[in-house]
ModelCIF file with pLDDT and N, C-alpha, C, O atoms, coordinates in Angstrom:
data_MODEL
#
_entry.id   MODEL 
#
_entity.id                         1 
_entity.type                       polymer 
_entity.pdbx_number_of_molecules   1 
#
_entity_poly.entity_id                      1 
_entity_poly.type                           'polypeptide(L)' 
_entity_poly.nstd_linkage                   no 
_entity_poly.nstd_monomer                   no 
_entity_poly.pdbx_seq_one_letter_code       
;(UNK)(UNK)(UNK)(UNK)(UNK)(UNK)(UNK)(UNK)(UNK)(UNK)(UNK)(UNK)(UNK)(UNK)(UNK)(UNK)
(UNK)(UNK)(UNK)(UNK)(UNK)(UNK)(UNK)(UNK)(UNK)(UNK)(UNK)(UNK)(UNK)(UNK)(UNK)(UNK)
(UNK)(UNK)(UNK)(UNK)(UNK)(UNK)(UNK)(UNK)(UNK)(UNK)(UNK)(UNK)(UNK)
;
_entity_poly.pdbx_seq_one_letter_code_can   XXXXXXXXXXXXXXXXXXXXXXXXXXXXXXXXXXXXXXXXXXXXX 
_entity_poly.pdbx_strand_id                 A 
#
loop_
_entity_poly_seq.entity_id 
_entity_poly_seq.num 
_entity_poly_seq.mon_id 
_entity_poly_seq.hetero 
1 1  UNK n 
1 2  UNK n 
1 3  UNK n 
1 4  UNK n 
1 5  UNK n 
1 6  UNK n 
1 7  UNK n 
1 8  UNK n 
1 9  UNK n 
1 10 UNK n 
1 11 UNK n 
1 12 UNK n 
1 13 UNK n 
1 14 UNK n 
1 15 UNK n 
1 16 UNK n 
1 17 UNK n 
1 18 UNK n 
1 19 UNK n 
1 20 UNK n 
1 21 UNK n 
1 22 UNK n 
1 23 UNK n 
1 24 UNK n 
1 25 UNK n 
1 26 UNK n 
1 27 UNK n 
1 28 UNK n 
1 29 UNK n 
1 30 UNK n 
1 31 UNK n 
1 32 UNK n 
1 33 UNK n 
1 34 UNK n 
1 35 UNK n 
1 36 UNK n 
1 37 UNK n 
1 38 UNK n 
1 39 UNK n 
1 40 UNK n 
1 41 UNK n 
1 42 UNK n 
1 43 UNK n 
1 44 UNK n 
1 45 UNK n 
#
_struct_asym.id          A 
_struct_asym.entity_id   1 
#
loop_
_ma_qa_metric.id 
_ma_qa_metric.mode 
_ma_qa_metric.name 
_ma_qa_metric.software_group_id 
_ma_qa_metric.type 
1 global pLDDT . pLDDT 
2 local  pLDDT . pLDDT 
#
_ma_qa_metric_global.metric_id      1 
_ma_qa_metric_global.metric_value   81.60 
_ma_qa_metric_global.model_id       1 
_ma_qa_metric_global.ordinal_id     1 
#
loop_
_ma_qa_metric_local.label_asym_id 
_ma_qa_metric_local.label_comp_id 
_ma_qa_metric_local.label_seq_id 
_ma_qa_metric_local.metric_id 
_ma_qa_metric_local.metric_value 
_ma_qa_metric_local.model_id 
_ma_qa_metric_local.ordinal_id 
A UNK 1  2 61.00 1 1  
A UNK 2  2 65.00 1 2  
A UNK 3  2 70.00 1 3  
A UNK 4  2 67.00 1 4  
A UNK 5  2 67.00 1 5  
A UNK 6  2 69.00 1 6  
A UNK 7  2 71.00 1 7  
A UNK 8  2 67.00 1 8  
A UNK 9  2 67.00 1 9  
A UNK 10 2 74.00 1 10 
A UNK 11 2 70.00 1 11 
A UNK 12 2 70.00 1 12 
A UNK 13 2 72.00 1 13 
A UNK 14 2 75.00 1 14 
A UNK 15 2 71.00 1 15 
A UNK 16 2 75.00 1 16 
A UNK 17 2 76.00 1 17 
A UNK 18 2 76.00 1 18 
A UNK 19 2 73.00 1 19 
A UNK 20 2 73.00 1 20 
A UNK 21 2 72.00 1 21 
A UNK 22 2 73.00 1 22 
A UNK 23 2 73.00 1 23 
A UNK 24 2 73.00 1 24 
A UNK 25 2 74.00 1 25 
A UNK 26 2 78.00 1 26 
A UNK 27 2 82.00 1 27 
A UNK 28 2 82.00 1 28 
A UNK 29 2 92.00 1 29 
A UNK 30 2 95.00 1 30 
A UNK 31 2 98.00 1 31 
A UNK 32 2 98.00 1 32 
A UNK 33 2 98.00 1 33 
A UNK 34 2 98.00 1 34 
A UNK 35 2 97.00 1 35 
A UNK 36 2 98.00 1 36 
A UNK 37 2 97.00 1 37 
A UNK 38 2 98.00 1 38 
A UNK 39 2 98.00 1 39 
A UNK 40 2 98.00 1 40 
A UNK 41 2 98.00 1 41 
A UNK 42 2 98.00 1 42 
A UNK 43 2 99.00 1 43 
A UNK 44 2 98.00 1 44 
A UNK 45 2 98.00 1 45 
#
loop_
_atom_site.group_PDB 
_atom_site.id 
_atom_site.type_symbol 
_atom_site.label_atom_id 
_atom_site.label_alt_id 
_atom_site.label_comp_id 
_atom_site.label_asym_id 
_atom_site.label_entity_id 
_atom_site.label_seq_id 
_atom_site.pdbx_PDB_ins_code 
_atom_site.Cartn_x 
_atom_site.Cartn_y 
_atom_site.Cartn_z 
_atom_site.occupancy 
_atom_site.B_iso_or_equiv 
_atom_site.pdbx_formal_charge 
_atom_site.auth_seq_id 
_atom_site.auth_comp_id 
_atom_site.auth_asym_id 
_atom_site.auth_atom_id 
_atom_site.pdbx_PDB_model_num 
ATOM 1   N N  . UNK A 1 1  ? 0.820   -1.205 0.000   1.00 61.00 ? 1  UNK A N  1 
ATOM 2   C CA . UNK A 1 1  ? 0.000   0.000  0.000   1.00 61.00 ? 1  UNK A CA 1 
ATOM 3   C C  . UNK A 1 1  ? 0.857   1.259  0.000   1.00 61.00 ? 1  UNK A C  1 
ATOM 4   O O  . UNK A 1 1  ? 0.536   2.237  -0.675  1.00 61.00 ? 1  UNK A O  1 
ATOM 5   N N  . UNK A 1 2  ? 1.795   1.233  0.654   1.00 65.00 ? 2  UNK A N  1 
ATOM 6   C CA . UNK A 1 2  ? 2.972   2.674  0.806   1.00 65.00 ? 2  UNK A CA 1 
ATOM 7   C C  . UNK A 1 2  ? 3.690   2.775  -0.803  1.00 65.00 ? 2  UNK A C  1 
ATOM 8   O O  . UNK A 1 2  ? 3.987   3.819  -1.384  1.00 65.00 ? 2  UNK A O  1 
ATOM 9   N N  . UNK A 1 3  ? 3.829   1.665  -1.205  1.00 70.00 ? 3  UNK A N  1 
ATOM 10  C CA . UNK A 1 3  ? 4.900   1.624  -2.225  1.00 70.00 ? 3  UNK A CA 1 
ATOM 11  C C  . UNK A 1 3  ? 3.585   1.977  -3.274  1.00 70.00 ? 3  UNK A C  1 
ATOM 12  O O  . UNK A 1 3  ? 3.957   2.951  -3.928  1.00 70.00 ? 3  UNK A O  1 
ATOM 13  N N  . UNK A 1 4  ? 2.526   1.677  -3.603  1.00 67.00 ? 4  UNK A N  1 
ATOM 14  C CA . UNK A 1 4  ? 1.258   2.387  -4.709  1.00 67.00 ? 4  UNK A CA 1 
ATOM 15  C C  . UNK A 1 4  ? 0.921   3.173  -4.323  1.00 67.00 ? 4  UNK A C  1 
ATOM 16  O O  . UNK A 1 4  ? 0.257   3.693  -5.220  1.00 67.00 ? 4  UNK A O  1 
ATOM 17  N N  . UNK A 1 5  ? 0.855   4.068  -3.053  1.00 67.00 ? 5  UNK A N  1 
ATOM 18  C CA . UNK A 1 5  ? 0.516   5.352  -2.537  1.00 67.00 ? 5  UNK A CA 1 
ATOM 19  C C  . UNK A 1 5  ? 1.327   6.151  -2.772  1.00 67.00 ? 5  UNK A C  1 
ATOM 20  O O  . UNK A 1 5  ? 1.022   7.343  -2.808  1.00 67.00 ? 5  UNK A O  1 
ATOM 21  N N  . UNK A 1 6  ? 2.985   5.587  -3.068  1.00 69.00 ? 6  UNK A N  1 
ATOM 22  C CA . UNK A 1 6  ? 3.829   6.773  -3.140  1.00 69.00 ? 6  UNK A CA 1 
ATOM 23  C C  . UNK A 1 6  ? 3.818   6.692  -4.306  1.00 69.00 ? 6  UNK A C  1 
ATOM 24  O O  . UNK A 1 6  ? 3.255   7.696  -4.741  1.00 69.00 ? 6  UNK A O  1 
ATOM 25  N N  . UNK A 1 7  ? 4.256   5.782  -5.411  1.00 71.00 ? 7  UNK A N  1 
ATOM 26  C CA . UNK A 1 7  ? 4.196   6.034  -6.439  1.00 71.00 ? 7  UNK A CA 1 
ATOM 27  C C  . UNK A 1 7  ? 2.602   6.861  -7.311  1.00 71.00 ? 7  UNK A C  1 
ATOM 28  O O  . UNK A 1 7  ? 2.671   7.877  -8.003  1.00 71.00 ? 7  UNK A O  1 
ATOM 29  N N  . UNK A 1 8  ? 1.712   6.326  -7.106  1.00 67.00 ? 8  UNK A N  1 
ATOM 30  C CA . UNK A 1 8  ? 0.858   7.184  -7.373  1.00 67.00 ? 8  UNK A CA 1 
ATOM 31  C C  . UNK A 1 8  ? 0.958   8.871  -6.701  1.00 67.00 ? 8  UNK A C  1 
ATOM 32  O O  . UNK A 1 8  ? 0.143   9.728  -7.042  1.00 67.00 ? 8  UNK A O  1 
ATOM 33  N N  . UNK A 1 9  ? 1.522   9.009  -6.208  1.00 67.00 ? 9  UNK A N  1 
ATOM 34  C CA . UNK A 1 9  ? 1.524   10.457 -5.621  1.00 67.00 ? 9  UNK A CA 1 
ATOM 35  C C  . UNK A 1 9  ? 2.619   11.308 -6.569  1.00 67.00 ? 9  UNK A C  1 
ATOM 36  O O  . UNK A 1 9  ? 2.505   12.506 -6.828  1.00 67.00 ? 9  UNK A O  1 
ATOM 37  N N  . UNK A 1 10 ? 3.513   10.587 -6.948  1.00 74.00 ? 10 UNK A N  1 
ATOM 38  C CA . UNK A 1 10 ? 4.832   10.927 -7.371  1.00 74.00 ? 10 UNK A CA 1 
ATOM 39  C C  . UNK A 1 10 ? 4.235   11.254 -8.711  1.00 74.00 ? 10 UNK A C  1 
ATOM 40  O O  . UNK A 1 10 ? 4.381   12.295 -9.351  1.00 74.00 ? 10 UNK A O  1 
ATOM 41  N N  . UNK A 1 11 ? 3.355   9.911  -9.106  1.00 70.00 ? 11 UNK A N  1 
ATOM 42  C CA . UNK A 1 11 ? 2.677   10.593 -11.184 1.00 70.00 ? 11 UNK A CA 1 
ATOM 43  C C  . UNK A 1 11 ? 2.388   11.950 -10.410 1.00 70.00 ? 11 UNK A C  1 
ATOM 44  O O  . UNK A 1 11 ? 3.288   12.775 -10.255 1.00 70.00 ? 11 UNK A O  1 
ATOM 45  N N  . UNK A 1 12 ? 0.842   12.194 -9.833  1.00 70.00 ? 12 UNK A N  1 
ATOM 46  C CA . UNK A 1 12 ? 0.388   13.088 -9.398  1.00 70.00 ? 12 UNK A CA 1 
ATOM 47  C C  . UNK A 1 12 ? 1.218   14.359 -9.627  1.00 70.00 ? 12 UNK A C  1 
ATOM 48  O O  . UNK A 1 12 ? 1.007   15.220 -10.482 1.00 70.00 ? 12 UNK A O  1 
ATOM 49  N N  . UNK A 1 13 ? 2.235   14.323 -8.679  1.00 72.00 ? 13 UNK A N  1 
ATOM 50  C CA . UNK A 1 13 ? 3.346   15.588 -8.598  1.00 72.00 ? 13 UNK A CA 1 
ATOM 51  C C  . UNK A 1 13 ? 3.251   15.875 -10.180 1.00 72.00 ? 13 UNK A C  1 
ATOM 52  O O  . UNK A 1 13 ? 2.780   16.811 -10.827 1.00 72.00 ? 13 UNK A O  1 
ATOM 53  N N  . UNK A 1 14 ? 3.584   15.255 -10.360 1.00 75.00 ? 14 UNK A N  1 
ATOM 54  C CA . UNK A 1 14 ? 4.552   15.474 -11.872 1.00 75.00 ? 14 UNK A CA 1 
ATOM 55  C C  . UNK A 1 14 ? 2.914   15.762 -12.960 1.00 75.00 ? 14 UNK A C  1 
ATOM 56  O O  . UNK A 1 14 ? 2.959   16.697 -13.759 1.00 75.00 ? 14 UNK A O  1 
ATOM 57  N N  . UNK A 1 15 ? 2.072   15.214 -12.907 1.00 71.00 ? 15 UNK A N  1 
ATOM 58  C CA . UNK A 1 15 ? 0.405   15.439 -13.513 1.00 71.00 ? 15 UNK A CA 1 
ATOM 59  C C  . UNK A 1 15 ? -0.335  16.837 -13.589 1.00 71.00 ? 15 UNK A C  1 
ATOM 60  O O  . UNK A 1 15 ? -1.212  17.223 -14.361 1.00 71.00 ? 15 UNK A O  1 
ATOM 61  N N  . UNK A 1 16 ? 0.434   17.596 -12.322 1.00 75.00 ? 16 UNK A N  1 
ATOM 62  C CA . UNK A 1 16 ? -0.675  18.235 -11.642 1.00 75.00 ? 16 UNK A CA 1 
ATOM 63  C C  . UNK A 1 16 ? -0.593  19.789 -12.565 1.00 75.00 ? 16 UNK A C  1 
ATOM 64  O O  . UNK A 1 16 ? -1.506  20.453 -13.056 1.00 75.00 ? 16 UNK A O  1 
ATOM 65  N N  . UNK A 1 17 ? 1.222   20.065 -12.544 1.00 76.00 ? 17 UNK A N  1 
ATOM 66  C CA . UNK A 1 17 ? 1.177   21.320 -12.984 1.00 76.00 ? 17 UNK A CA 1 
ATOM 67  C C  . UNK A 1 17 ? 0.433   21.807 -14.405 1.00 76.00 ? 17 UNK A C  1 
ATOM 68  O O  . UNK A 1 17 ? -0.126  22.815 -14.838 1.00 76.00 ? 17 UNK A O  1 
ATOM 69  N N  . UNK A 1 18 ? 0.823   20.278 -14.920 1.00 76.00 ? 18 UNK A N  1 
ATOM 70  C CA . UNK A 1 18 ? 0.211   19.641 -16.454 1.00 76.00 ? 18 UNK A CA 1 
ATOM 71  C C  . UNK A 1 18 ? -0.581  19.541 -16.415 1.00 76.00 ? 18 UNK A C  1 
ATOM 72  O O  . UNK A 1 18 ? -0.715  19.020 -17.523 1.00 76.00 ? 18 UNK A O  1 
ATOM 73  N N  . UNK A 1 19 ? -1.970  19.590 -15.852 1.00 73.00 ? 19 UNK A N  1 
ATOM 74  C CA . UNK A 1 19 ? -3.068  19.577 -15.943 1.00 73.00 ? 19 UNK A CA 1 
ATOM 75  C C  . UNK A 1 19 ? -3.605  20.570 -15.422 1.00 73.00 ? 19 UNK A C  1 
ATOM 76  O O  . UNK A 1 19 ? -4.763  20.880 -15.703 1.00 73.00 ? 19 UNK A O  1 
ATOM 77  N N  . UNK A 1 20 ? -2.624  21.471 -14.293 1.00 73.00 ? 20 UNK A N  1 
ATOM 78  C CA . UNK A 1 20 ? -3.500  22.720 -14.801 1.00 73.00 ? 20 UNK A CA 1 
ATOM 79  C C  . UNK A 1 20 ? -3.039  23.941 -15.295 1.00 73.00 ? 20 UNK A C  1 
ATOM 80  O O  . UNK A 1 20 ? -3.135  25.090 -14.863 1.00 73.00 ? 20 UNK A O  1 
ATOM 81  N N  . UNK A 1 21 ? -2.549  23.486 -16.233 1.00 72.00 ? 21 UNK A N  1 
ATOM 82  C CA . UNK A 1 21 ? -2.242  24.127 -17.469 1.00 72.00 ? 21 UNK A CA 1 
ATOM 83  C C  . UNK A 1 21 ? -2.663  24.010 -19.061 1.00 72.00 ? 21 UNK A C  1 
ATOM 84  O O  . UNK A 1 21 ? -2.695  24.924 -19.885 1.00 72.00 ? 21 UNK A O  1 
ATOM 85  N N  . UNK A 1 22 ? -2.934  22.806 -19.224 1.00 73.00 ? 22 UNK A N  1 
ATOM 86  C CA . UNK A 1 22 ? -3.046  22.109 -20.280 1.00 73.00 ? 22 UNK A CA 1 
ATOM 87  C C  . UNK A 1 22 ? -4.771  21.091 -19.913 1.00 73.00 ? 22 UNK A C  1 
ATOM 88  O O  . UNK A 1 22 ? -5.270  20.139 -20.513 1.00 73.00 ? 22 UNK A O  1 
ATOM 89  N N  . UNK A 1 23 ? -5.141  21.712 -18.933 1.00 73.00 ? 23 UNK A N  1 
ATOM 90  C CA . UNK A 1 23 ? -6.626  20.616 -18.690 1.00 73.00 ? 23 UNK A CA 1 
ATOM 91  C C  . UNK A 1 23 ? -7.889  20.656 -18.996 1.00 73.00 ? 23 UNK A C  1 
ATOM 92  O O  . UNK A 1 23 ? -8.861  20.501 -18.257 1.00 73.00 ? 23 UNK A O  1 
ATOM 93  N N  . UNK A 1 24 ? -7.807  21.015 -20.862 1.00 73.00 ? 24 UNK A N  1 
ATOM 94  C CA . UNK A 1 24 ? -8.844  21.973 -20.838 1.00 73.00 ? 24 UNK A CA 1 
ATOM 95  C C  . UNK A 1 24 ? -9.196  23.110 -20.850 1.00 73.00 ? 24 UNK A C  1 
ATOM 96  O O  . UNK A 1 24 ? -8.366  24.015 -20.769 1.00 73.00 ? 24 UNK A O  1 
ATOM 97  N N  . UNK A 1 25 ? -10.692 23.375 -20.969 1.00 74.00 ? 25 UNK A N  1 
ATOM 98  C CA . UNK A 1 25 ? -10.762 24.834 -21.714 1.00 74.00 ? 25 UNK A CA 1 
ATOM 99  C C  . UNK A 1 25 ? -11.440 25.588 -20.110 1.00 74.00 ? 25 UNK A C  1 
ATOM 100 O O  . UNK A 1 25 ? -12.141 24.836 -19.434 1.00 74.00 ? 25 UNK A O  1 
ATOM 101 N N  . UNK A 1 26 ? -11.254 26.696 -19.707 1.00 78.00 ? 26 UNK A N  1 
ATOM 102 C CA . UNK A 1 26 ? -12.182 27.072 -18.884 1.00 78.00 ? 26 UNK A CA 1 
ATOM 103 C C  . UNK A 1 26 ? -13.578 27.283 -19.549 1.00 78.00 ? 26 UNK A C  1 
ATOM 104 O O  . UNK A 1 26 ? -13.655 27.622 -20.730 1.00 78.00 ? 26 UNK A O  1 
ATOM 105 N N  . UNK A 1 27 ? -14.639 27.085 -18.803 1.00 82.00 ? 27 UNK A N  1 
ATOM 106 C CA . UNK A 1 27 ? -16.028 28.015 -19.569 1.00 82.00 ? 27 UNK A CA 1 
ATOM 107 C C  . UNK A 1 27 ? -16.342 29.110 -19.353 1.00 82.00 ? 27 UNK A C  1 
ATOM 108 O O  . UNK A 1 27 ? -16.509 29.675 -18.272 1.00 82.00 ? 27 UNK A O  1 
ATOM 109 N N  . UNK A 1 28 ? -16.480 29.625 -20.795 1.00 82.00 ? 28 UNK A N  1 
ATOM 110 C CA . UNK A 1 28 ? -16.761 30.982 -21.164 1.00 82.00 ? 28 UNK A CA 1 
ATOM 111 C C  . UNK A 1 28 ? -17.815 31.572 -20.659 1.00 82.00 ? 28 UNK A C  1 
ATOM 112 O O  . UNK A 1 28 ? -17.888 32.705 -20.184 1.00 82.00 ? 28 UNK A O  1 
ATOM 113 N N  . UNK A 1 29 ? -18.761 30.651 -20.791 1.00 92.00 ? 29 UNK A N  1 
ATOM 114 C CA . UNK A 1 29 ? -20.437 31.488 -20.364 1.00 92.00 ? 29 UNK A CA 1 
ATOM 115 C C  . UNK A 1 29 ? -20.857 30.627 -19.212 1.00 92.00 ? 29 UNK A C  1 
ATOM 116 O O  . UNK A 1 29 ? -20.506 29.501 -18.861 1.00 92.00 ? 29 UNK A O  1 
ATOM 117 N N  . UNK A 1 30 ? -21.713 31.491 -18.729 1.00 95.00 ? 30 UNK A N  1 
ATOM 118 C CA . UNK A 1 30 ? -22.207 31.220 -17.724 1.00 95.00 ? 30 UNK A CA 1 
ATOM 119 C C  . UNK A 1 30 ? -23.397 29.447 -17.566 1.00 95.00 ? 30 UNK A C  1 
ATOM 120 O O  . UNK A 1 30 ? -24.359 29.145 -18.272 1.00 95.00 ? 30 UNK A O  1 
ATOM 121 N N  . UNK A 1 31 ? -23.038 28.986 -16.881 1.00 98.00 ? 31 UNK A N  1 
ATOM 122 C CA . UNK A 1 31 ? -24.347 27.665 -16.853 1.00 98.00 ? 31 UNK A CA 1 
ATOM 123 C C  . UNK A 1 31 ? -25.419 28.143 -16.689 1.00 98.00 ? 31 UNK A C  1 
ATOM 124 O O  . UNK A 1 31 ? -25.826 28.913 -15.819 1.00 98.00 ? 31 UNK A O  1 
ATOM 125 N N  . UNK A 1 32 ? -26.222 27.396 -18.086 1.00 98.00 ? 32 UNK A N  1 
ATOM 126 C CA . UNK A 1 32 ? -27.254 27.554 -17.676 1.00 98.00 ? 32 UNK A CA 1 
ATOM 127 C C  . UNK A 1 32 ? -28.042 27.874 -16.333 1.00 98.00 ? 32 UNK A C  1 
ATOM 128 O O  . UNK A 1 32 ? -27.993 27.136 -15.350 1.00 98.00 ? 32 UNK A O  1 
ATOM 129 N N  . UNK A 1 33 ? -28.892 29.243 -16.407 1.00 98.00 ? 33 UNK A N  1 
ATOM 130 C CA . UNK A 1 33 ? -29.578 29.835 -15.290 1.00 98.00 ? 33 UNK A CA 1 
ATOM 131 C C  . UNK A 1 33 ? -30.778 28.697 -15.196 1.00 98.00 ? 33 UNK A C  1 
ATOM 132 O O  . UNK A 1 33 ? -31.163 28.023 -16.152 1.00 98.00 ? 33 UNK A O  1 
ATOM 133 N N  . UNK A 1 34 ? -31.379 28.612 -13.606 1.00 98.00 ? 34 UNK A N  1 
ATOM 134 C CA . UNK A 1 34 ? -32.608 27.603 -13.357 1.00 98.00 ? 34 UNK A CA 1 
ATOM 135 C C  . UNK A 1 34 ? -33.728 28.864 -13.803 1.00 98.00 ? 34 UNK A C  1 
ATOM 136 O O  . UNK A 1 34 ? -33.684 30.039 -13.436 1.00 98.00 ? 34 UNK A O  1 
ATOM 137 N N  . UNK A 1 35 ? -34.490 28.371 -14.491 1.00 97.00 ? 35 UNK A N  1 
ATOM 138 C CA . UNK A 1 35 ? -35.702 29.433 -15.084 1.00 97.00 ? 35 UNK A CA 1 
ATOM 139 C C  . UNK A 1 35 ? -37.285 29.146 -14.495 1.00 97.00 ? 35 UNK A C  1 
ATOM 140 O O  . UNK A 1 35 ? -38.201 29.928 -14.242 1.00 97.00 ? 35 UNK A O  1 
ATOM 141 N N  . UNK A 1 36 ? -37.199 27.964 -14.415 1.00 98.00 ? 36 UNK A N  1 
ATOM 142 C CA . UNK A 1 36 ? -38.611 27.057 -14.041 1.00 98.00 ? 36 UNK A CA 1 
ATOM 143 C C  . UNK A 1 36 ? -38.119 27.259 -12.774 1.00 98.00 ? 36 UNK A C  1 
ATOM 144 O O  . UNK A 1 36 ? -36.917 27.022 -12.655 1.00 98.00 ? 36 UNK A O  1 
ATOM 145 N N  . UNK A 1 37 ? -38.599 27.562 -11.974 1.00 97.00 ? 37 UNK A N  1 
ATOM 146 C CA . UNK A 1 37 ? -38.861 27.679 -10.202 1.00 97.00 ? 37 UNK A CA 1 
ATOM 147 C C  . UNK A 1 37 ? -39.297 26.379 -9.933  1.00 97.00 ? 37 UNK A C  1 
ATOM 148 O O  . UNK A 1 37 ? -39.038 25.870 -8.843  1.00 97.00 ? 37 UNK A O  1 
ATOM 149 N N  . UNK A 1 38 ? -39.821 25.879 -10.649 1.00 98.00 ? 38 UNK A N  1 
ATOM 150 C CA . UNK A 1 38 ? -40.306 23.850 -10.271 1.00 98.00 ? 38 UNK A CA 1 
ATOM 151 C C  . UNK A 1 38 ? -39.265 23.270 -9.913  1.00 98.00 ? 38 UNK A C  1 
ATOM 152 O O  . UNK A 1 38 ? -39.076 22.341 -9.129  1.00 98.00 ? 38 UNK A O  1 
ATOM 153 N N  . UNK A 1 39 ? -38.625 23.846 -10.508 1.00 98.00 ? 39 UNK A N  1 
ATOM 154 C CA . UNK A 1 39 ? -36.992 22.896 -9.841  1.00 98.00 ? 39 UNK A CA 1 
ATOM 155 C C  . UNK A 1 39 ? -36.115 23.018 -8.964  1.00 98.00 ? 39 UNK A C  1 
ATOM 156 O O  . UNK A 1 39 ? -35.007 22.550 -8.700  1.00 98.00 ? 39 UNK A O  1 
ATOM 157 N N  . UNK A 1 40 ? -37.111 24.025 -8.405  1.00 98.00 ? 40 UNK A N  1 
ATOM 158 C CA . UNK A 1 40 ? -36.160 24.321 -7.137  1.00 98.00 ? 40 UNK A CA 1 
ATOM 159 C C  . UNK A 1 40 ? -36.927 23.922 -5.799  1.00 98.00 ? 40 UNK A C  1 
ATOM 160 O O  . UNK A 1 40 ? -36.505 24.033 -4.648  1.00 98.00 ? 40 UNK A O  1 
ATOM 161 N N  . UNK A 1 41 ? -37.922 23.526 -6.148  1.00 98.00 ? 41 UNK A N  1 
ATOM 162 C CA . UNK A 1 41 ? -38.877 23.093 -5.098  1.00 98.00 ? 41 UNK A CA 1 
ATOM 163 C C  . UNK A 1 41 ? -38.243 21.649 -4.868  1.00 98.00 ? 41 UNK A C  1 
ATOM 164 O O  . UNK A 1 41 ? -37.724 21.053 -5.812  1.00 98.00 ? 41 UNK A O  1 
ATOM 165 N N  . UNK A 1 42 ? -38.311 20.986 -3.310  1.00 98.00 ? 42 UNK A N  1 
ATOM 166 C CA . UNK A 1 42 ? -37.712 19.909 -2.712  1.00 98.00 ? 42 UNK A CA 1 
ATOM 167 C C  . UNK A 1 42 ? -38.897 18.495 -2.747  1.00 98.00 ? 42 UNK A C  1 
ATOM 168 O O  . UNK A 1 42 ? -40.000 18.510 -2.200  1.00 98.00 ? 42 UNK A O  1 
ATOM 169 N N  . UNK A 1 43 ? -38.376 17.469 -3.450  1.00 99.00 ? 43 UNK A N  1 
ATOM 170 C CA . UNK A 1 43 ? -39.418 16.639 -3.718  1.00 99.00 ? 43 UNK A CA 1 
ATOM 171 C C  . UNK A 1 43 ? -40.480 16.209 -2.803  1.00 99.00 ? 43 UNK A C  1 
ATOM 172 O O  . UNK A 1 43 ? -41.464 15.631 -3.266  1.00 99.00 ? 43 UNK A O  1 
ATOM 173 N N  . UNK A 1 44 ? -40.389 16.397 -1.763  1.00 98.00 ? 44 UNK A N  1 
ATOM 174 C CA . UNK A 1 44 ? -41.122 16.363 -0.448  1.00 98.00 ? 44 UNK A CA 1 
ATOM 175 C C  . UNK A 1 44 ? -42.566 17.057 -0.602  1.00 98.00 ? 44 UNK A C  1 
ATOM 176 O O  . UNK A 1 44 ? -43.676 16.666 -0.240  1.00 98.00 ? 44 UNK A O  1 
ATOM 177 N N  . UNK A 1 45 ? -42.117 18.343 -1.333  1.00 98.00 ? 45 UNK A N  1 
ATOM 178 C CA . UNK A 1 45 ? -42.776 19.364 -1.387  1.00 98.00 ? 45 UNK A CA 1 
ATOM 179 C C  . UNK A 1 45 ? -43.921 19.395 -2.506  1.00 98.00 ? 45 UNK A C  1 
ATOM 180 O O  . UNK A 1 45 ? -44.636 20.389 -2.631  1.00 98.00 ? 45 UNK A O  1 
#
């Protein structure tokens, strides 16, 4: 378990700066706004 915990940590290190740099696009626009108020009601309800 120590010896796959470290090694997995070690990709990680080395993954991380690289991914956030290179991980994709940020999003531009905003998510979709909730418009229907129905959906904000709690199923209970």
């Amino acid at each position: 378990l120590k010896l796959v915990a470290l090694v997995l940590r070690l990709v990680n290190f080395v993954l991380e700066p690289i991914l956030a740099r290179f991980g994709g696009p940020k999003r531009t626009e905003p998510f979709p706004a909730i418009r229907d108020e129905v959906l904000r009601v709690p199923a209970v309800e």
